[in-house]
N, C-alpha and C. Protein backbone atom coordinates (compact mmCIF):
# COMPACT_ATOMS: atom_id res chain seq x y z
N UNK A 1 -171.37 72.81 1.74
CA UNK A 1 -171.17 71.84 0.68
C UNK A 1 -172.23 72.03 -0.40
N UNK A 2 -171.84 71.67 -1.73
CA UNK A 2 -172.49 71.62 -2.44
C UNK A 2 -173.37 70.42 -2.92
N UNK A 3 -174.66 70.39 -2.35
CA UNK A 3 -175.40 69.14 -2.38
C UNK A 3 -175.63 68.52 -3.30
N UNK A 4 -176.26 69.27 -4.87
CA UNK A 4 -177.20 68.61 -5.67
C UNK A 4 -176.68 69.76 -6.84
N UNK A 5 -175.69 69.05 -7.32
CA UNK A 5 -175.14 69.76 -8.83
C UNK A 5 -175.79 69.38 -10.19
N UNK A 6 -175.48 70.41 -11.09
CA UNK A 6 -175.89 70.07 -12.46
C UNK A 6 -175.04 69.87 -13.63
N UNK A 7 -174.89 68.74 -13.72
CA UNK A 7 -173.49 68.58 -14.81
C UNK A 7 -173.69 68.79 -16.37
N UNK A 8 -173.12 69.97 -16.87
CA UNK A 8 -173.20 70.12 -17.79
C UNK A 8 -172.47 69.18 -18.80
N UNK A 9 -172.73 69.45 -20.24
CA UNK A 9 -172.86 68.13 -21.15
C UNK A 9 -171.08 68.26 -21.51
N UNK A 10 -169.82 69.49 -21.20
CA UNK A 10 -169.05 69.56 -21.76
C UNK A 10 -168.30 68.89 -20.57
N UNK A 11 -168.33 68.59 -18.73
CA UNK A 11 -167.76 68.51 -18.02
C UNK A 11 -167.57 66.50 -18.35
N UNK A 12 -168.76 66.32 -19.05
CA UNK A 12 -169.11 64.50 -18.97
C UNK A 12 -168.13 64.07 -20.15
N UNK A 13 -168.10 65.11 -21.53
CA UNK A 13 -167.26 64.77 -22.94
C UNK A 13 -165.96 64.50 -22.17
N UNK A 14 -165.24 65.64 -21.85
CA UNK A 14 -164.19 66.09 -21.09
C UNK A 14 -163.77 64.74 -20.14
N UNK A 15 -164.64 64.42 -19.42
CA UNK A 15 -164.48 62.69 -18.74
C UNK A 15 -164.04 61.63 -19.78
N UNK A 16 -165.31 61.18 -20.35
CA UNK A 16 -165.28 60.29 -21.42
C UNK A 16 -164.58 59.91 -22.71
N UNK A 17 -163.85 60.66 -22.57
CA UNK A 17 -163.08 61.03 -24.07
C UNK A 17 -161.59 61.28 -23.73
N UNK A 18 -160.82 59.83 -24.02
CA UNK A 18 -159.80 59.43 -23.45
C UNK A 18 -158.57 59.94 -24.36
N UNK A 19 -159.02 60.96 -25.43
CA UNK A 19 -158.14 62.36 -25.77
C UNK A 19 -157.82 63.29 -25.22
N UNK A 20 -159.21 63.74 -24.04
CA UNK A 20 -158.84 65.24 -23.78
C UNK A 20 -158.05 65.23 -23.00
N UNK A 21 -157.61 66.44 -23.26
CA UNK A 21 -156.10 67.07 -22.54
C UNK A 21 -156.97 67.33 -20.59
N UNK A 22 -158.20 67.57 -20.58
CA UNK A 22 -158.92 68.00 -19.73
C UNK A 22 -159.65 66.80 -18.58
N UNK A 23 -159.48 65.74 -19.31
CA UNK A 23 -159.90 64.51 -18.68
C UNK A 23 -159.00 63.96 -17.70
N UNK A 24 -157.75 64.02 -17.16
CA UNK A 24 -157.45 64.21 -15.55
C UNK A 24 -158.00 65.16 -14.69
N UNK A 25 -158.19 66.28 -15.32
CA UNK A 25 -158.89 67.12 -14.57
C UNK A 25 -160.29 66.80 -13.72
N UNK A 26 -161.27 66.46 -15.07
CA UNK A 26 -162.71 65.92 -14.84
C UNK A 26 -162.54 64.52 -14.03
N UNK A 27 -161.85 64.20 -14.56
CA UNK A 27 -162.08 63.12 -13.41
C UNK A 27 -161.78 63.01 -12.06
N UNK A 28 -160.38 64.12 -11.54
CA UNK A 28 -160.20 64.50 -10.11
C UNK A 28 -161.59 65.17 -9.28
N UNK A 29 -161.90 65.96 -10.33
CA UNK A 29 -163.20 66.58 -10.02
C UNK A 29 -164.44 65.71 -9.69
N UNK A 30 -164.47 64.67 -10.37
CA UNK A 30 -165.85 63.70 -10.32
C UNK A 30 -165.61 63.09 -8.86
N UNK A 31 -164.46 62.49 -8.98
CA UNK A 31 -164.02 61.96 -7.95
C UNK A 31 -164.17 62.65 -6.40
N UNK A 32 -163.89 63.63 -6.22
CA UNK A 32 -164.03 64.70 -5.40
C UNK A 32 -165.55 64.66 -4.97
N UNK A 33 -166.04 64.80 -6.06
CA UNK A 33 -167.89 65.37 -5.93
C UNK A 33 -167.93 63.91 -5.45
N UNK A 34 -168.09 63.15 -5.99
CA UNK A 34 -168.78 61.85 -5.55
C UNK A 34 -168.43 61.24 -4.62
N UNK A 35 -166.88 61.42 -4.10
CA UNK A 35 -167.04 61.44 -2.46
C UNK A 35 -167.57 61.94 -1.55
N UNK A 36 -168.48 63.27 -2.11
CA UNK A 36 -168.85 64.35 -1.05
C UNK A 36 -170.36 63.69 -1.07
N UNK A 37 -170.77 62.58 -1.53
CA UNK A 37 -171.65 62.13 -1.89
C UNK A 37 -172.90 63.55 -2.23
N UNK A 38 -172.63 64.22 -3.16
CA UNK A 38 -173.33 64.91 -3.75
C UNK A 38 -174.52 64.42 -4.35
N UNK A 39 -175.96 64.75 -5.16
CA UNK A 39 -176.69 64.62 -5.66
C UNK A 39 -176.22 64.61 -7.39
N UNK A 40 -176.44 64.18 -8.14
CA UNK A 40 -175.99 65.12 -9.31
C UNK A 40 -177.31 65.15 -10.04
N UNK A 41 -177.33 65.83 -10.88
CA UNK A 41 -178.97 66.02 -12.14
C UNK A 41 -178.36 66.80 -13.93
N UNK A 42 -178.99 66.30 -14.94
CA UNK A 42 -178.50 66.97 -16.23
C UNK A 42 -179.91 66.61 -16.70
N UNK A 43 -179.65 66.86 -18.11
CA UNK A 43 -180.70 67.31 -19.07
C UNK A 43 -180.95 66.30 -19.50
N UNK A 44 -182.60 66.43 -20.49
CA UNK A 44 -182.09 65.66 -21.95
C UNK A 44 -181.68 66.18 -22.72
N UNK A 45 -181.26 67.53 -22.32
CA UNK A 45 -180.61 68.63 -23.27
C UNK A 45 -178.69 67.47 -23.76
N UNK A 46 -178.41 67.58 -22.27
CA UNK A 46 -177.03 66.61 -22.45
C UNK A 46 -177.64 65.03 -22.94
N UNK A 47 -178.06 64.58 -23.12
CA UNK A 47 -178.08 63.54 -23.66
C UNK A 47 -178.33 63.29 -25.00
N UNK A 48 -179.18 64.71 -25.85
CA UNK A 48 -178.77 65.06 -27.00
C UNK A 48 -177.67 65.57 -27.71
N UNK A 49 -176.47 66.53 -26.73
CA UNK A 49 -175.56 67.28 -27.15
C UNK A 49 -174.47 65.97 -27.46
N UNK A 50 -174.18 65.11 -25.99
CA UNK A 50 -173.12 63.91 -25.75
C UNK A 50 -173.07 62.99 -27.24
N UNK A 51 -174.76 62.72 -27.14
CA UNK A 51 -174.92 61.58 -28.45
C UNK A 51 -174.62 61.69 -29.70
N UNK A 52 -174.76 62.99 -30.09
CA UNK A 52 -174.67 63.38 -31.63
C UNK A 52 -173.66 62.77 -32.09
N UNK A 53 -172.37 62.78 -31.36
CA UNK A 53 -171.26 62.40 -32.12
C UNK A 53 -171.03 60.98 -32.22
N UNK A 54 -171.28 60.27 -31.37
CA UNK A 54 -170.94 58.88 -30.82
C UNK A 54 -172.36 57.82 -32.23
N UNK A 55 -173.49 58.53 -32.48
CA UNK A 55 -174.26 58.42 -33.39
C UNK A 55 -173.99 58.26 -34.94
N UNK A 56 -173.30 59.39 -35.01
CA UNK A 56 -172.58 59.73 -36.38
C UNK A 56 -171.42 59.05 -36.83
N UNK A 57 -170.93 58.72 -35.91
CA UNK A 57 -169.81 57.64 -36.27
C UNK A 57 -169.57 56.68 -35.67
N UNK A 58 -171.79 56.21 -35.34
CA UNK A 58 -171.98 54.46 -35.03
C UNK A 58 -170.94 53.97 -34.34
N UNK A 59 -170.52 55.15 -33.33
CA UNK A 59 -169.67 54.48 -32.02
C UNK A 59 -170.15 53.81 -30.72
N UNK A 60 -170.95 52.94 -30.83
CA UNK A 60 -172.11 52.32 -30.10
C UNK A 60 -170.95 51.83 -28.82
N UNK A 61 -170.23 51.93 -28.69
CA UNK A 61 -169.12 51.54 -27.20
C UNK A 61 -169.26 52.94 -26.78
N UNK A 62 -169.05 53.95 -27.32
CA UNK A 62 -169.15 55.46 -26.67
C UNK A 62 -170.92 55.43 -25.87
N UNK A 63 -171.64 55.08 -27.11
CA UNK A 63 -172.95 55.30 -26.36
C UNK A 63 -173.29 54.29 -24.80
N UNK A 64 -172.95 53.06 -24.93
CA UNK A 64 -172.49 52.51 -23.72
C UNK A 64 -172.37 52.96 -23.00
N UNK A 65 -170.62 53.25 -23.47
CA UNK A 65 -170.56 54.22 -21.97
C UNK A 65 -170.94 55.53 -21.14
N UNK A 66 -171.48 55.88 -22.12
CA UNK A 66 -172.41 57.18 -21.73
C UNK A 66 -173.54 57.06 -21.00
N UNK A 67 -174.16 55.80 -21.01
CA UNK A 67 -175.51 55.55 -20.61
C UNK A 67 -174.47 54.79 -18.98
N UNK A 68 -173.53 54.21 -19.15
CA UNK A 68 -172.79 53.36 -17.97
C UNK A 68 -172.54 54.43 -16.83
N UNK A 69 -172.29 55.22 -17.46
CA UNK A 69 -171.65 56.50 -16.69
C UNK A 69 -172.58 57.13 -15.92
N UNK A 70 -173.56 57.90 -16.80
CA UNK A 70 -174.52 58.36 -15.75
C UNK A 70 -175.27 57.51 -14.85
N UNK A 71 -175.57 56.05 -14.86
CA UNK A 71 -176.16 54.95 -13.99
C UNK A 71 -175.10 55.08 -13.10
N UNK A 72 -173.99 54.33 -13.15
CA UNK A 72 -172.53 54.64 -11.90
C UNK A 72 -172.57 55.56 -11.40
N UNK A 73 -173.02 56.97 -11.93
CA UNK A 73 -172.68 58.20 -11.24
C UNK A 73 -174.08 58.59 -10.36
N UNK A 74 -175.04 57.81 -10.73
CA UNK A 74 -176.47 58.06 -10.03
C UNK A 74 -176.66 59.31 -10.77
N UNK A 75 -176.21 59.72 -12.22
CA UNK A 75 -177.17 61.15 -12.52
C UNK A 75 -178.24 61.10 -12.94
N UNK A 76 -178.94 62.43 -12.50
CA UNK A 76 -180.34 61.81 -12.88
C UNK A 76 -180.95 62.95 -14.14
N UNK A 77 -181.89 62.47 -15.03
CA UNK A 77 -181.54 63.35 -15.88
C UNK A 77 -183.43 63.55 -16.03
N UNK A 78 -183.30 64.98 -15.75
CA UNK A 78 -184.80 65.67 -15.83
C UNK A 78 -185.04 65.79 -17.73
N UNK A 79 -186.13 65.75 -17.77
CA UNK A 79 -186.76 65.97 -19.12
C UNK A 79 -187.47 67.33 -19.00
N UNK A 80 -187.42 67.74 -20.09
CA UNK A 80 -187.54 69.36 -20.21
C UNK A 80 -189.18 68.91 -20.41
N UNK A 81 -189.42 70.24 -19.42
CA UNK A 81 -191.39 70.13 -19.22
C UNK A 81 -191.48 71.59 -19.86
N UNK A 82 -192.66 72.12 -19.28
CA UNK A 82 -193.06 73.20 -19.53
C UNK A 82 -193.01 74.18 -18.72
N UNK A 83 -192.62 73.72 -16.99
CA UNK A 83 -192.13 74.83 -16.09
C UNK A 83 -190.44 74.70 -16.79
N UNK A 84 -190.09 73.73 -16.55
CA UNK A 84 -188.25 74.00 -17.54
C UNK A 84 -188.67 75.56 -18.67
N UNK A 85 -189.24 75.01 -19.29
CA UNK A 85 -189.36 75.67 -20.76
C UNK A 85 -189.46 77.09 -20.50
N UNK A 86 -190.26 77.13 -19.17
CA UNK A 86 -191.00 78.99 -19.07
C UNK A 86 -189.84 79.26 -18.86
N UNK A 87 -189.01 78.94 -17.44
CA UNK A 87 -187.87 79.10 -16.98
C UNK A 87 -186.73 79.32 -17.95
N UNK A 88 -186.58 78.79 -18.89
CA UNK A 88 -185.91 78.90 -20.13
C UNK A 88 -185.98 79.99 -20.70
N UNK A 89 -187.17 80.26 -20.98
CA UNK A 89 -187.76 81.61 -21.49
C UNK A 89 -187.16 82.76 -20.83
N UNK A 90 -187.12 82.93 -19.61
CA UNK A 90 -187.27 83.65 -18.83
C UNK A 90 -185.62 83.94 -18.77
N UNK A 91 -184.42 83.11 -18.58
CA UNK A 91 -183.53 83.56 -18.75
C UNK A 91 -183.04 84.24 -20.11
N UNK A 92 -183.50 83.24 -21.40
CA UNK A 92 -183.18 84.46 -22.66
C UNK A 92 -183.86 85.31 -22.61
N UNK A 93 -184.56 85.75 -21.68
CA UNK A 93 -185.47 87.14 -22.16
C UNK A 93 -184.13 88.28 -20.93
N UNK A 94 -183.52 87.60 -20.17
CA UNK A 94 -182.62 88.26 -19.88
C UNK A 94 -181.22 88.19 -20.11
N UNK A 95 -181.29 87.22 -20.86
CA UNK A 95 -179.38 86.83 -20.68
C UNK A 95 -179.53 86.52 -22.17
N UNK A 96 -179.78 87.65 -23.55
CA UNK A 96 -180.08 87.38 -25.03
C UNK A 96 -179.22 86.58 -25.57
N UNK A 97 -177.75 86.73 -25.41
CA UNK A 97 -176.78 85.77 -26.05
C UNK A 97 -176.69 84.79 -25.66
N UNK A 98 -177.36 83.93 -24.12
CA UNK A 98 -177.19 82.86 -23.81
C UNK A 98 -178.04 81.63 -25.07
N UNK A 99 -177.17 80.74 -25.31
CA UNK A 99 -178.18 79.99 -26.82
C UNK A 99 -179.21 79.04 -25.68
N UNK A 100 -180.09 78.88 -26.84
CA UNK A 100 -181.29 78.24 -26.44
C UNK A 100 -180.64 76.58 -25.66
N UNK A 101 -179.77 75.95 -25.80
CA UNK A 101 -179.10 74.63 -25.21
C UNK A 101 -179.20 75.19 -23.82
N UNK A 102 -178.34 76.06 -23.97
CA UNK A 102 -177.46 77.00 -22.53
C UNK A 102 -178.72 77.65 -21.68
N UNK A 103 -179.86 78.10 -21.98
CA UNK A 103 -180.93 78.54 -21.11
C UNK A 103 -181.82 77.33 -20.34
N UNK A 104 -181.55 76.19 -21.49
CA UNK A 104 -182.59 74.64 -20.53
C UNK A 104 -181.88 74.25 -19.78
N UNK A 105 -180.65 74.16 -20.03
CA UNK A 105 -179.69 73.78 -18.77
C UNK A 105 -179.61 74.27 -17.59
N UNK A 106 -179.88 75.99 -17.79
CA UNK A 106 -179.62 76.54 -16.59
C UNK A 106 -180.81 76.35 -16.10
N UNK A 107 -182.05 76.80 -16.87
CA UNK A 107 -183.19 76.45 -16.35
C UNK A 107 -183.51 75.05 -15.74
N UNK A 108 -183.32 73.81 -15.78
CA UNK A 108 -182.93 72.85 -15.74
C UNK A 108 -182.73 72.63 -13.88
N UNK A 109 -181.14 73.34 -14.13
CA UNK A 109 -180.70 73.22 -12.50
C UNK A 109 -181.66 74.18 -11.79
N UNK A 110 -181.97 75.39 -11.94
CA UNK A 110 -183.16 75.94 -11.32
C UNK A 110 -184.31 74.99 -10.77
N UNK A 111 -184.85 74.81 -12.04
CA UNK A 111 -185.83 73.54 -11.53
C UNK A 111 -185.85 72.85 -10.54
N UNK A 112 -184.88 71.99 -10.40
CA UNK A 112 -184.56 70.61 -9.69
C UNK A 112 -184.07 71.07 -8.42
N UNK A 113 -183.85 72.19 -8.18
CA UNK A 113 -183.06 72.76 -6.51
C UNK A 113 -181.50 72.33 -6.91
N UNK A 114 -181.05 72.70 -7.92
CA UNK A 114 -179.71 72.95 -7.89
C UNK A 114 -179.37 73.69 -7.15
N UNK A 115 -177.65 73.64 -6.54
CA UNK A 115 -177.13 75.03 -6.25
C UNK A 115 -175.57 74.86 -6.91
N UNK A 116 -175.48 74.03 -7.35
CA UNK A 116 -173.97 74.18 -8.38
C UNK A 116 -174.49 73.81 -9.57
N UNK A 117 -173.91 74.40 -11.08
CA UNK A 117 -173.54 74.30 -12.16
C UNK A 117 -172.65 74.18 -12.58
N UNK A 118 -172.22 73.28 -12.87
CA UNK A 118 -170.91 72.40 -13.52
C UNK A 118 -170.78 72.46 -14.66
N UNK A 119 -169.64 73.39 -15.29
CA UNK A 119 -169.80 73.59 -17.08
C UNK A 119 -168.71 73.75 -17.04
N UNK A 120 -168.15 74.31 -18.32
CA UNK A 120 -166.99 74.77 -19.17
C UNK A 120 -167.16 76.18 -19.93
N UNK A 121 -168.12 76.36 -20.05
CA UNK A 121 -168.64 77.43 -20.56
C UNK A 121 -168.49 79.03 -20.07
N UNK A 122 -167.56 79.71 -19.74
CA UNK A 122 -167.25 80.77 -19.36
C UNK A 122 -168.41 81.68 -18.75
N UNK A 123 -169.16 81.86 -20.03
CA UNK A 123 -169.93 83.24 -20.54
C UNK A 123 -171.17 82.63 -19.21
N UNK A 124 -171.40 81.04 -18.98
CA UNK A 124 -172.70 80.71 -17.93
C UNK A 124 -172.09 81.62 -16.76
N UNK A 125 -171.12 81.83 -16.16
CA UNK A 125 -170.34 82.43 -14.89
C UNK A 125 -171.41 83.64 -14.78
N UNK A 126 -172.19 84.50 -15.91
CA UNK A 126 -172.53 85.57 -15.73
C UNK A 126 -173.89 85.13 -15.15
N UNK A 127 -174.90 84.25 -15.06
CA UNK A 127 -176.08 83.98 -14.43
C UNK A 127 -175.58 83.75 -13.09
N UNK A 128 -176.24 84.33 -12.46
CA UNK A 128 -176.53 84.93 -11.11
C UNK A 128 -177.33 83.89 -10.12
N UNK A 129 -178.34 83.42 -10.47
CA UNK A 129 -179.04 82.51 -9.64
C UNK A 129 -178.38 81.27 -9.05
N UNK A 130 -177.34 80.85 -10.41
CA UNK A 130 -176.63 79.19 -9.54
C UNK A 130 -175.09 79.73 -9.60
N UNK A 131 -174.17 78.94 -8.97
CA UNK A 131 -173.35 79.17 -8.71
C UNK A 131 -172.83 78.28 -9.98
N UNK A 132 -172.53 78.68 -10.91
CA UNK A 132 -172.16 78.29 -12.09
C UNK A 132 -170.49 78.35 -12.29
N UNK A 133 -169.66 77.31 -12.27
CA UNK A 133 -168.14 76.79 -11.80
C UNK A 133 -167.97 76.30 -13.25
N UNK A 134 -166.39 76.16 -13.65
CA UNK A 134 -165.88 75.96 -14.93
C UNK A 134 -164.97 74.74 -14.38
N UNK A 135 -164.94 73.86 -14.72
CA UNK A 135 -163.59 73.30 -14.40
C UNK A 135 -162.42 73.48 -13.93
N UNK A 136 -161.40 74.60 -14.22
CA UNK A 136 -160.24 75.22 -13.57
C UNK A 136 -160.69 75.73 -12.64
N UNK A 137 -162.21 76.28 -12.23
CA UNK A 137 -163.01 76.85 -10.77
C UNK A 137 -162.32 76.30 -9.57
N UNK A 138 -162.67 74.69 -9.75
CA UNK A 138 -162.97 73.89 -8.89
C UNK A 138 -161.34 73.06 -8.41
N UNK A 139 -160.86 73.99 -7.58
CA UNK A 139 -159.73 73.32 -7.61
C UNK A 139 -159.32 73.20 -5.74
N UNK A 140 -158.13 73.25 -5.53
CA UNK A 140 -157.69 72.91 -4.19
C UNK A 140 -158.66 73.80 -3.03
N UNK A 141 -158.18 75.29 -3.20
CA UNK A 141 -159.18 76.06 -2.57
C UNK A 141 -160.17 75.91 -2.75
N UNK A 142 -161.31 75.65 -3.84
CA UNK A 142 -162.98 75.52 -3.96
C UNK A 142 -162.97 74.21 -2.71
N UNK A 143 -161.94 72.85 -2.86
CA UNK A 143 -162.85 72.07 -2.11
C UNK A 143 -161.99 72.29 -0.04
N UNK A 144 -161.13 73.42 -0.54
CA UNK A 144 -161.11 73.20 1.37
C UNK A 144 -161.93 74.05 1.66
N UNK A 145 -162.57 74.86 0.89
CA UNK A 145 -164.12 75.90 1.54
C UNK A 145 -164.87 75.07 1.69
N UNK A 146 -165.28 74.19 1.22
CA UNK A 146 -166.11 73.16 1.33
C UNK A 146 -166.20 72.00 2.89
N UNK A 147 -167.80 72.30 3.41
CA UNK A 147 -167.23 71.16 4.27
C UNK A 147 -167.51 69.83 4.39
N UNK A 148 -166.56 68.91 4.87
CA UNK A 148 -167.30 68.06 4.49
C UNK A 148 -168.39 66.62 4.60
């Protein structure tokens, strides 16, 4: 089982955002994890990416629920230090196209004893250290490998 995941900032939009085409998905998925009573952990990287928009168009019920969400969900959200930061470093000095958002994150779950990464992001699949899953990943087969 996967104990102590890292939810990236596109898997939480994808929840919250009672447009996306992707939000039955995320939420079968949340649902799933949080029965497995998993750990979860994110950034303040995601709590800058989530907010921008909900900010900009003084959608103060979005920010609510953003702050509601991760309390309900028990996520816990590390602040980028200076072991984050080296760690950061250390993946763009190998993974050049990964953007600077995308290296604290991963660095991030490193940190904290991740062993899942929870994104949307394709191109993360290529870091090697966490087991970095996309949404369509995580489906019937991912959770009967799983035990539980």
């Amino acid at each position: 089982m996967e104990n102590k995941i890292f939810v990236d900032t596109s898997p939480i939009i994808y929840l919250l955002d009672e447009k996306s085409p992707l939000r039955p998905t995320a939420e079968q998925i949340f649902s799933r994890l949080l029965n497995r009573q998993a750990e979860f952990v994110t950034s303040t990287i995601t709590c800058m990416e989530y907010l921008v928009f909900p900010y900009r168009t003084n959608n103060k019920q979005a920010i609510n629920i953003f702050w509601e969400f991760l309390d309900a969900c028990g996520i816990k959200i590390h602040e980028i230090d200076e072991f984050t930061a080296v760690k950061a470093s250390q993946i763009r000095a190998s993974h050049a196209y990964f953007k600077t958002a995308d290296s604290l994150q991963l660095a991030t779950a490193c940190v904290t004893g991740c062993n899942l990464f929870l994104t949307n992001d394709k191109q993360l699949r290529q870091f090697e250290e966490l087991h970095c899953v996309i949404l369509e990943d995580l489906n019937e087969e991912f959770f009967r490998g799983q035990q539980p």
